[in-house]
PDB file of N, CA and C in Angstrom:
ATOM      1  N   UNK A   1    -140.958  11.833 149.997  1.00  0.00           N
ATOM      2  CA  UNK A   1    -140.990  13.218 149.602  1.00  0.00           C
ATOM      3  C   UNK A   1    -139.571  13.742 149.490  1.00  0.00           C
ATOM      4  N   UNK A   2    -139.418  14.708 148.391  1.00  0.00           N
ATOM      5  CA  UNK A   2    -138.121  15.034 148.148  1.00  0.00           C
ATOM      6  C   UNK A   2    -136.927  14.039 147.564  1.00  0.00           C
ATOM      7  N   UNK A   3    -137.315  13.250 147.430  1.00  0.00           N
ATOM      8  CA  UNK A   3    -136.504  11.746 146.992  1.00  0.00           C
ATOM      9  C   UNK A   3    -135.945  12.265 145.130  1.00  0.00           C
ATOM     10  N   UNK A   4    -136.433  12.894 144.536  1.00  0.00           N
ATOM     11  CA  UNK A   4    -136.188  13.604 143.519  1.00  0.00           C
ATOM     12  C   UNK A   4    -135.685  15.377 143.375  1.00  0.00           C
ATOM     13  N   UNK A   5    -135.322  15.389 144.874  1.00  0.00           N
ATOM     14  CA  UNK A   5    -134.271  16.249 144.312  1.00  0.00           C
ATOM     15  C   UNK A   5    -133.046  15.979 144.977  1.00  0.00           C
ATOM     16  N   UNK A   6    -132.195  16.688 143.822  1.00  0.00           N
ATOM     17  CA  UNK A   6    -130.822  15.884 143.919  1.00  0.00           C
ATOM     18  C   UNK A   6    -129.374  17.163 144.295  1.00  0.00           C
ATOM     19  N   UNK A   7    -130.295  18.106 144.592  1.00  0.00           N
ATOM     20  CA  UNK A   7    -129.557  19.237 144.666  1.00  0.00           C
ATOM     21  C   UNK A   7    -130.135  20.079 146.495  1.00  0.00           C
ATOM     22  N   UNK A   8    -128.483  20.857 146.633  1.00  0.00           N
ATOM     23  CA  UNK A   8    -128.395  21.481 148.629  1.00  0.00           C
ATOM     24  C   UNK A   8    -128.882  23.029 147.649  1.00  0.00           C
ATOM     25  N   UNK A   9    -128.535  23.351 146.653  1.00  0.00           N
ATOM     26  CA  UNK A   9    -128.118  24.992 146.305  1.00  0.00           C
ATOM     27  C   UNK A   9    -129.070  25.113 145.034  1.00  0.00           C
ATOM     28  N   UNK A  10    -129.625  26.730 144.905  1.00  0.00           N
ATOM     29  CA  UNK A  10    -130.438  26.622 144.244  1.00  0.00           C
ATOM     30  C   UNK A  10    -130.337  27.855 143.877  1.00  0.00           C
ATOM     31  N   UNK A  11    -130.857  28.140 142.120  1.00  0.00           N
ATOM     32  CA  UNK A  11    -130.458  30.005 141.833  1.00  0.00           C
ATOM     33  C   UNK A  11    -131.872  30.528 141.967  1.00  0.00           C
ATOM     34  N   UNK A  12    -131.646  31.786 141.997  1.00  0.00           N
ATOM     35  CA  UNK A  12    -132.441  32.909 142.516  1.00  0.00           C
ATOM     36  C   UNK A  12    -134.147  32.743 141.230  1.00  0.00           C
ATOM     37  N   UNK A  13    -133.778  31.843 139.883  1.00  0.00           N
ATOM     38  CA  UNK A  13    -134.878  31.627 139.386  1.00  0.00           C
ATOM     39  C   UNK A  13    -135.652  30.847 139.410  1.00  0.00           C
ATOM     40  N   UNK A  14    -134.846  29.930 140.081  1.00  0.00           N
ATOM     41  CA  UNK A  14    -135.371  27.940 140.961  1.00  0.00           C
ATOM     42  C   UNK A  14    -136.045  28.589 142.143  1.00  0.00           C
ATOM     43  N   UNK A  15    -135.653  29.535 143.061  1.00  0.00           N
ATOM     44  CA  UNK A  15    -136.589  30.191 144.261  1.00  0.00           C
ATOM     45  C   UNK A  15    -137.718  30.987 143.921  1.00  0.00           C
ATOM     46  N   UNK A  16    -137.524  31.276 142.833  1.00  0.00           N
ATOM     47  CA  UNK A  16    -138.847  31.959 142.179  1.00  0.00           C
ATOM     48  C   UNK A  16    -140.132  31.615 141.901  1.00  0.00           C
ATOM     49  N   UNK A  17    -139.576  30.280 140.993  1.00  0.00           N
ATOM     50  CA  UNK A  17    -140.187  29.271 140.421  1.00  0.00           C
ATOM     51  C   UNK A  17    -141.192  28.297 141.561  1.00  0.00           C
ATOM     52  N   UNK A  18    -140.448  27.982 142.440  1.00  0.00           N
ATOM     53  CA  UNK A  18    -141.353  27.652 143.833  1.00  0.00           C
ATOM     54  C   UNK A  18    -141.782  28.463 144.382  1.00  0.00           C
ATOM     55  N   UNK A  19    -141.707  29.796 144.687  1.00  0.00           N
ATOM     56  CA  UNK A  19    -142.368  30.699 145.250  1.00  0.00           C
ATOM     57  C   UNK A  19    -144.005  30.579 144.804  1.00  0.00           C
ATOM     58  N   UNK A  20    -143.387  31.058 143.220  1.00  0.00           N
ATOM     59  CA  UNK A  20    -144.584  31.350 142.488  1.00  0.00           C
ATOM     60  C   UNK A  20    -145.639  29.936 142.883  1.00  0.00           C
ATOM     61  N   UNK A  21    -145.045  28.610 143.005  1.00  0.00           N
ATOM     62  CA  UNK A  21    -145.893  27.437 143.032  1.00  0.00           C
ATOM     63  C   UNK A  21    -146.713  27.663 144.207  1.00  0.00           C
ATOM     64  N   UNK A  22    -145.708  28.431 145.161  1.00  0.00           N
ATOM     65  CA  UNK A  22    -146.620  28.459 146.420  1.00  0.00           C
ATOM     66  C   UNK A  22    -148.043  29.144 146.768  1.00  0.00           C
ATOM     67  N   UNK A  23    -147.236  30.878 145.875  1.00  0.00           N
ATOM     68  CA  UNK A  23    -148.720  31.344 145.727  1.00  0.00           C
ATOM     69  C   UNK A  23    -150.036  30.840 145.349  1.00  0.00           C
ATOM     70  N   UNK A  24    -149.356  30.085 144.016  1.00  0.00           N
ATOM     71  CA  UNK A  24    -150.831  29.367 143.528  1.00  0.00           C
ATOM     72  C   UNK A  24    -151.536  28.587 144.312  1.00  0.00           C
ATOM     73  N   UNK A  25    -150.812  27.772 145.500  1.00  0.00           N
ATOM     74  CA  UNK A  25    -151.040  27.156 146.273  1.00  0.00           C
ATOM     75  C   UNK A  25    -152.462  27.764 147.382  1.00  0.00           C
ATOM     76  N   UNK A  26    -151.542  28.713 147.920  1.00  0.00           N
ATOM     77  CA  UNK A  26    -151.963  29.384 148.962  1.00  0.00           C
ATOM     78  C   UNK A  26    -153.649  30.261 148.264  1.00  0.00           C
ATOM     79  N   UNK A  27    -153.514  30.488 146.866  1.00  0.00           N
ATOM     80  CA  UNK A  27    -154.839  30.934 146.607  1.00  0.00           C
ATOM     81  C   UNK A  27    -155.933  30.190 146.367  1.00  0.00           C
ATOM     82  N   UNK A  28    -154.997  28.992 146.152  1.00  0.00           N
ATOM     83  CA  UNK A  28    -156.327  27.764 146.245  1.00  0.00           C
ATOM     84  C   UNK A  28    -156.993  27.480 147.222  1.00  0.00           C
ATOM     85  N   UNK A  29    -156.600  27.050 148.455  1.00  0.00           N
ATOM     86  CA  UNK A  29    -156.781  27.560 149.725  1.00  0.00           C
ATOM     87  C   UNK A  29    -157.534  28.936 149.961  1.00  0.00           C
ATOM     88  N   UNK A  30    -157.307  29.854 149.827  1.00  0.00           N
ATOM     89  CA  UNK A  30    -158.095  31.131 149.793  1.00  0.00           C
ATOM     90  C   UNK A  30    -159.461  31.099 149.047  1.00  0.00           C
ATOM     91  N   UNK A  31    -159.172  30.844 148.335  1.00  0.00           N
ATOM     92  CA  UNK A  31    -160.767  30.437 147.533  1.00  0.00           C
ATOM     93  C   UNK A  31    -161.360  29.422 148.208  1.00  0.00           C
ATOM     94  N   UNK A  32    -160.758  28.358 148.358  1.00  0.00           N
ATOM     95  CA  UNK A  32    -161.393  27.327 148.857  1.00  0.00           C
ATOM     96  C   UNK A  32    -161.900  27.697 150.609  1.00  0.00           C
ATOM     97  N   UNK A  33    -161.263  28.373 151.233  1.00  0.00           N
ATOM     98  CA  UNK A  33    -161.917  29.455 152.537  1.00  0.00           C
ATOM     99  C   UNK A  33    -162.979  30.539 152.330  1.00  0.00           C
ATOM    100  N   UNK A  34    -162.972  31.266 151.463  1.00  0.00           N
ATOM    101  CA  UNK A  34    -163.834  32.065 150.878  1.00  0.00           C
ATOM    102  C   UNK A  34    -165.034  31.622 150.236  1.00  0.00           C
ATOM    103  N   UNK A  35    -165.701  30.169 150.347  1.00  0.00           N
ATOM    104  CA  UNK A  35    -166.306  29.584 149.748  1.00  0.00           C
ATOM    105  C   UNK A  35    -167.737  29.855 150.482  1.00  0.00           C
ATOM    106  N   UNK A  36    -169.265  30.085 149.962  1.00  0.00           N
ATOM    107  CA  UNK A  36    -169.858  30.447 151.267  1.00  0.00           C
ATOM    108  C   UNK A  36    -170.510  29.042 151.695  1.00  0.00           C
ATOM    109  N   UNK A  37    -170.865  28.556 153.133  1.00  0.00           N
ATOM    110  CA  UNK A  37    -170.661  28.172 153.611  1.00  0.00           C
ATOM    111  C   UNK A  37    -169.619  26.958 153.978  1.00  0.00           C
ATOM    112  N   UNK A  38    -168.067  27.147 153.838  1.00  0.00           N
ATOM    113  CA  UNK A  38    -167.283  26.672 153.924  1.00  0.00           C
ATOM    114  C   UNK A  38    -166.803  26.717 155.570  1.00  0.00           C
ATOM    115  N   UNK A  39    -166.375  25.572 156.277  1.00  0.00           N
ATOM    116  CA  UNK A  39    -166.404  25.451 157.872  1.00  0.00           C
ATOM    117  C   UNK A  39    -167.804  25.670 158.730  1.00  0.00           C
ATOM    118  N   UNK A  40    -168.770  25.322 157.911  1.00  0.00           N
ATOM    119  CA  UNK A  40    -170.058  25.284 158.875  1.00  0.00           C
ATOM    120  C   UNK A  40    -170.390  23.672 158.960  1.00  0.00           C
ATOM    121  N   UNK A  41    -171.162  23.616 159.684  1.00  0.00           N
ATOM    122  CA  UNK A  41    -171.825  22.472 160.372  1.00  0.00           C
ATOM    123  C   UNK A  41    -170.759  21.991 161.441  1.00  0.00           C
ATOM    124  N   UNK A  42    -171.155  20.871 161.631  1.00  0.00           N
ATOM    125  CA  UNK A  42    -170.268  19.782 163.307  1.00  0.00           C
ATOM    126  C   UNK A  42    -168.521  20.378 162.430  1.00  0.00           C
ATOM    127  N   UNK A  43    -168.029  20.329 163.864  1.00  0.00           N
ATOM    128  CA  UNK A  43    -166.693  20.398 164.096  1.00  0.00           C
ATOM    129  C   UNK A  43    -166.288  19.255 163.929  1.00  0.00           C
ATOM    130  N   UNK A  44    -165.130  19.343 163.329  1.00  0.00           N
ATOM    131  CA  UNK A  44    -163.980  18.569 162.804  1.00  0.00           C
ATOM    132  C   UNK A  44    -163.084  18.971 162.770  1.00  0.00           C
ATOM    133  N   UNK A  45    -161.318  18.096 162.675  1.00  0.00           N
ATOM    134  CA  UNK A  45    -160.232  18.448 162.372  1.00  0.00           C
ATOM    135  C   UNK A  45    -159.218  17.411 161.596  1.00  0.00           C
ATOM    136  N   UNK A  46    -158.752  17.928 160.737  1.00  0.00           N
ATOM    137  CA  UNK A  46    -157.660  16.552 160.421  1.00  0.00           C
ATOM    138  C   UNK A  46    -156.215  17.160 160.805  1.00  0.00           C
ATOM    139  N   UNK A  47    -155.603  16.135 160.901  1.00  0.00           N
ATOM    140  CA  UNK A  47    -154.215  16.111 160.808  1.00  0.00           C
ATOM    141  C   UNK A  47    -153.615  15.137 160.320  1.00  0.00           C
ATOM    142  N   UNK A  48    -152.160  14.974 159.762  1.00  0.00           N
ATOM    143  CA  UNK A  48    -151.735  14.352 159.932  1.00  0.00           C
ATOM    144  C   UNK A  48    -149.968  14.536 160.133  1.00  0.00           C
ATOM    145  N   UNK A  49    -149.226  13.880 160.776  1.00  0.00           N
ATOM    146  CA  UNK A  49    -147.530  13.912 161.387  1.00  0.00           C
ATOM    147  C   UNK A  49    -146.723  13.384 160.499  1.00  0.00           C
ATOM    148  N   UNK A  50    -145.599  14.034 159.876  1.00  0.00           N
ATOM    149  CA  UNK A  50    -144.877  13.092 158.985  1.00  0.00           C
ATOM    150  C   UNK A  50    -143.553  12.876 159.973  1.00  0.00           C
ATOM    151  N   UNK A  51    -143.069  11.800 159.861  1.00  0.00           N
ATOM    152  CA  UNK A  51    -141.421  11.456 160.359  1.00  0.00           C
ATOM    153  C   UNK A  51    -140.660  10.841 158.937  1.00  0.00           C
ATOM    154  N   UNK A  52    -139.703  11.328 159.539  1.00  0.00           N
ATOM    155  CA  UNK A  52    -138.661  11.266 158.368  1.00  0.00           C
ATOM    156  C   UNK A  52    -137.534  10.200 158.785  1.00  0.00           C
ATOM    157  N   UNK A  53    -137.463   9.098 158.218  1.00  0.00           N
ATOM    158  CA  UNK A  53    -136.362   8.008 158.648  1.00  0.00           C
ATOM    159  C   UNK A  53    -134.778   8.487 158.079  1.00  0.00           C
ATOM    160  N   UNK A  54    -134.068   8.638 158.655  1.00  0.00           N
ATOM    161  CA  UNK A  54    -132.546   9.271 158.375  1.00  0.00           C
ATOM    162  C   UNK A  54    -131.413   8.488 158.777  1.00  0.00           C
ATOM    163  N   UNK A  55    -130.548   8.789 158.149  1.00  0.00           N
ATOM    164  CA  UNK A  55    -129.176   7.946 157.959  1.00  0.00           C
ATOM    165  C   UNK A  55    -128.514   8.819 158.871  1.00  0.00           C
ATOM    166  N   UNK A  56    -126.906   8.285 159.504  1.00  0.00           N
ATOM    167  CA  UNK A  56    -126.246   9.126 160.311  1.00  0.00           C
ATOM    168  C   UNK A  56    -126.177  10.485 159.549  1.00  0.00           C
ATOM    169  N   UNK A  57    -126.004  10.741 158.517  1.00  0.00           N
ATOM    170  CA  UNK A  57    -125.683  12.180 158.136  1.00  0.00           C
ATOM    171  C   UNK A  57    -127.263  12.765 157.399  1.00  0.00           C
ATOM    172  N   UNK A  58    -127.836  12.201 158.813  1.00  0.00           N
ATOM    173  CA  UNK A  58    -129.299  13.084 158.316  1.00  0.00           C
ATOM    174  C   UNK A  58    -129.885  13.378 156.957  1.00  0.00           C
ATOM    175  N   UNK A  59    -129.638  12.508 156.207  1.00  0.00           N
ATOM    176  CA  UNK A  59    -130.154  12.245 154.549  1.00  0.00           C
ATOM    177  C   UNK A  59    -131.615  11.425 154.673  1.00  0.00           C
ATOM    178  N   UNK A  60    -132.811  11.400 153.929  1.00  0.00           N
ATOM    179  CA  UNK A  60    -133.544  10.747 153.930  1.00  0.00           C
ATOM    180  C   UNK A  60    -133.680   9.729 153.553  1.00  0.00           C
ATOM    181  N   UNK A  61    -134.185   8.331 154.656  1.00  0.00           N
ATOM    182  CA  UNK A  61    -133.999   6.780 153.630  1.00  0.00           C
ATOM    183  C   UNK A  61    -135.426   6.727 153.715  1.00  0.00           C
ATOM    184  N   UNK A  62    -135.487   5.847 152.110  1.00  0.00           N
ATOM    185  CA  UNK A  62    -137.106   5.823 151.908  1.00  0.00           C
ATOM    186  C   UNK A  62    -136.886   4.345 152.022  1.00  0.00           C
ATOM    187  N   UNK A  63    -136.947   3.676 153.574  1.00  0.00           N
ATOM    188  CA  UNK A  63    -137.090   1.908 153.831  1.00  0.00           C
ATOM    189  C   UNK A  63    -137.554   1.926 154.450  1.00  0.00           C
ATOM    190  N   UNK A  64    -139.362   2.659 154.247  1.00  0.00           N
ATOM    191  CA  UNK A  64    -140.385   2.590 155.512  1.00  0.00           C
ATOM    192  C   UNK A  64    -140.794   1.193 155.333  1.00  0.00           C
ATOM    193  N   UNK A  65    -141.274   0.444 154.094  1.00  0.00           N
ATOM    194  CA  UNK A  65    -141.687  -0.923 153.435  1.00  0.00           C
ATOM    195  C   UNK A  65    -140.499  -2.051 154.449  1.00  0.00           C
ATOM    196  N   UNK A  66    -139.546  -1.529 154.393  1.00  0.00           N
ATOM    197  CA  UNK A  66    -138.054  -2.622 154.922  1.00  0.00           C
ATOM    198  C   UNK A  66    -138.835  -2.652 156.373  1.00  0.00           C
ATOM    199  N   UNK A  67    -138.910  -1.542 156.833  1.00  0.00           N
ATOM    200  CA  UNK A  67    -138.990  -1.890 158.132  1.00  0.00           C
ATOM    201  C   UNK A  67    -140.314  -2.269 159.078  1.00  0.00           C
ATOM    202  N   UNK A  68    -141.529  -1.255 157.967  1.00  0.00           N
ATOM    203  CA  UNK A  68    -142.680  -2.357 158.896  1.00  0.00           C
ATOM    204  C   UNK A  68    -142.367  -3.924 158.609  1.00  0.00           C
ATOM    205  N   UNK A  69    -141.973  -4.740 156.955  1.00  0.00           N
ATOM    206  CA  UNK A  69    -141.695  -6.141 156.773  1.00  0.00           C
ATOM    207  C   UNK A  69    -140.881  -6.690 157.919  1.00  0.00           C
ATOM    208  N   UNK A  70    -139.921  -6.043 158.546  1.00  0.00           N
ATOM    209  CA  UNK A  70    -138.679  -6.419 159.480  1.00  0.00           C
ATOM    210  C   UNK A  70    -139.389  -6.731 161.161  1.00  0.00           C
ATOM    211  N   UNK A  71    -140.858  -5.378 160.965  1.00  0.00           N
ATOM    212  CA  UNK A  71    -141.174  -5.784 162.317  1.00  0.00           C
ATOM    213  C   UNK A  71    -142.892  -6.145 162.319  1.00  0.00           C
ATOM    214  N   UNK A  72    -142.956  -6.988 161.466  1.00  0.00           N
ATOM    215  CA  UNK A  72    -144.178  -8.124 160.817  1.00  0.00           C
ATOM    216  C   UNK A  72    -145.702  -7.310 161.221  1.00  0.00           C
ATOM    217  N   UNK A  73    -145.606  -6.034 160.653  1.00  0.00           N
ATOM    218  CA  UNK A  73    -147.003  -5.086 160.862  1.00  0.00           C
ATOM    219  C   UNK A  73    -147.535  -5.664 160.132  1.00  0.00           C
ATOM    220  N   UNK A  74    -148.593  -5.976 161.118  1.00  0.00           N
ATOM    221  CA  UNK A  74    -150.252  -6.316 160.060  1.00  0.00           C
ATOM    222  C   UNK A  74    -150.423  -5.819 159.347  1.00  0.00           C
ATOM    223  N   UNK A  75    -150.901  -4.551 160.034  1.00  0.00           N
ATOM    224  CA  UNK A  75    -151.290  -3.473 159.113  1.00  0.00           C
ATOM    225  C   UNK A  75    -150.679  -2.525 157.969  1.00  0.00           C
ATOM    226  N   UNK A  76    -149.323  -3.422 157.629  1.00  0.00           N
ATOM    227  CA  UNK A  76    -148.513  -2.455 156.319  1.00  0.00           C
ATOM    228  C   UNK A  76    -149.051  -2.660 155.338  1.00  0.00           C
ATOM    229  N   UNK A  77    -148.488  -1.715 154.336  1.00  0.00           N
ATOM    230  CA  UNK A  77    -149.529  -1.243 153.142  1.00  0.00           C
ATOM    231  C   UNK A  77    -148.336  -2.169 152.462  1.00  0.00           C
ATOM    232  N   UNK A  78    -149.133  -2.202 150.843  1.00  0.00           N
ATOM    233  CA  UNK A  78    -149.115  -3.488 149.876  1.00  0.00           C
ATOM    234  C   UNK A  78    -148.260  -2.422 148.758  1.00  0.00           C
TER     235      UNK A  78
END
């Protein structure tokens, strides 16, 4: 994630521009809460945790593949 952007600074129409993405976001979600019977029946929850692998100057390295191969996980993805 974020591996495509290539920029620290951003103008006031690039903050916009994501803003606006967010709203749309957030109303999808809203609708999708507003749905009728939406959160009924058995309880459930998901989650999930992201970690971020980083270089000394806290940049993101994408060598999650390097390193489950390095420490012979069964279970790494293909």
């Amino acid at each position: 994630m974020g591996l495509s952007i290539q920029q620290s600074e951003f103008t006031p129409e690039e903050f916009d521009r994501f803003a606006a993405k967010v709203r749309t976001d957030l109303t999808a979600l809203t609708r999708l809460l507003d749905r009728p019977g939406f959160g009924e029946g058995d309880s459930s929850i998901g989650a999930e945790v992201e970690f971020y692998i980083v270089n000394p100057d806290l940049r993101v390295q994408p060598i999650n593949t390097e390193i489950a191969a390095r420490v012979q996980d069964p279970y790494r993805w293909q």
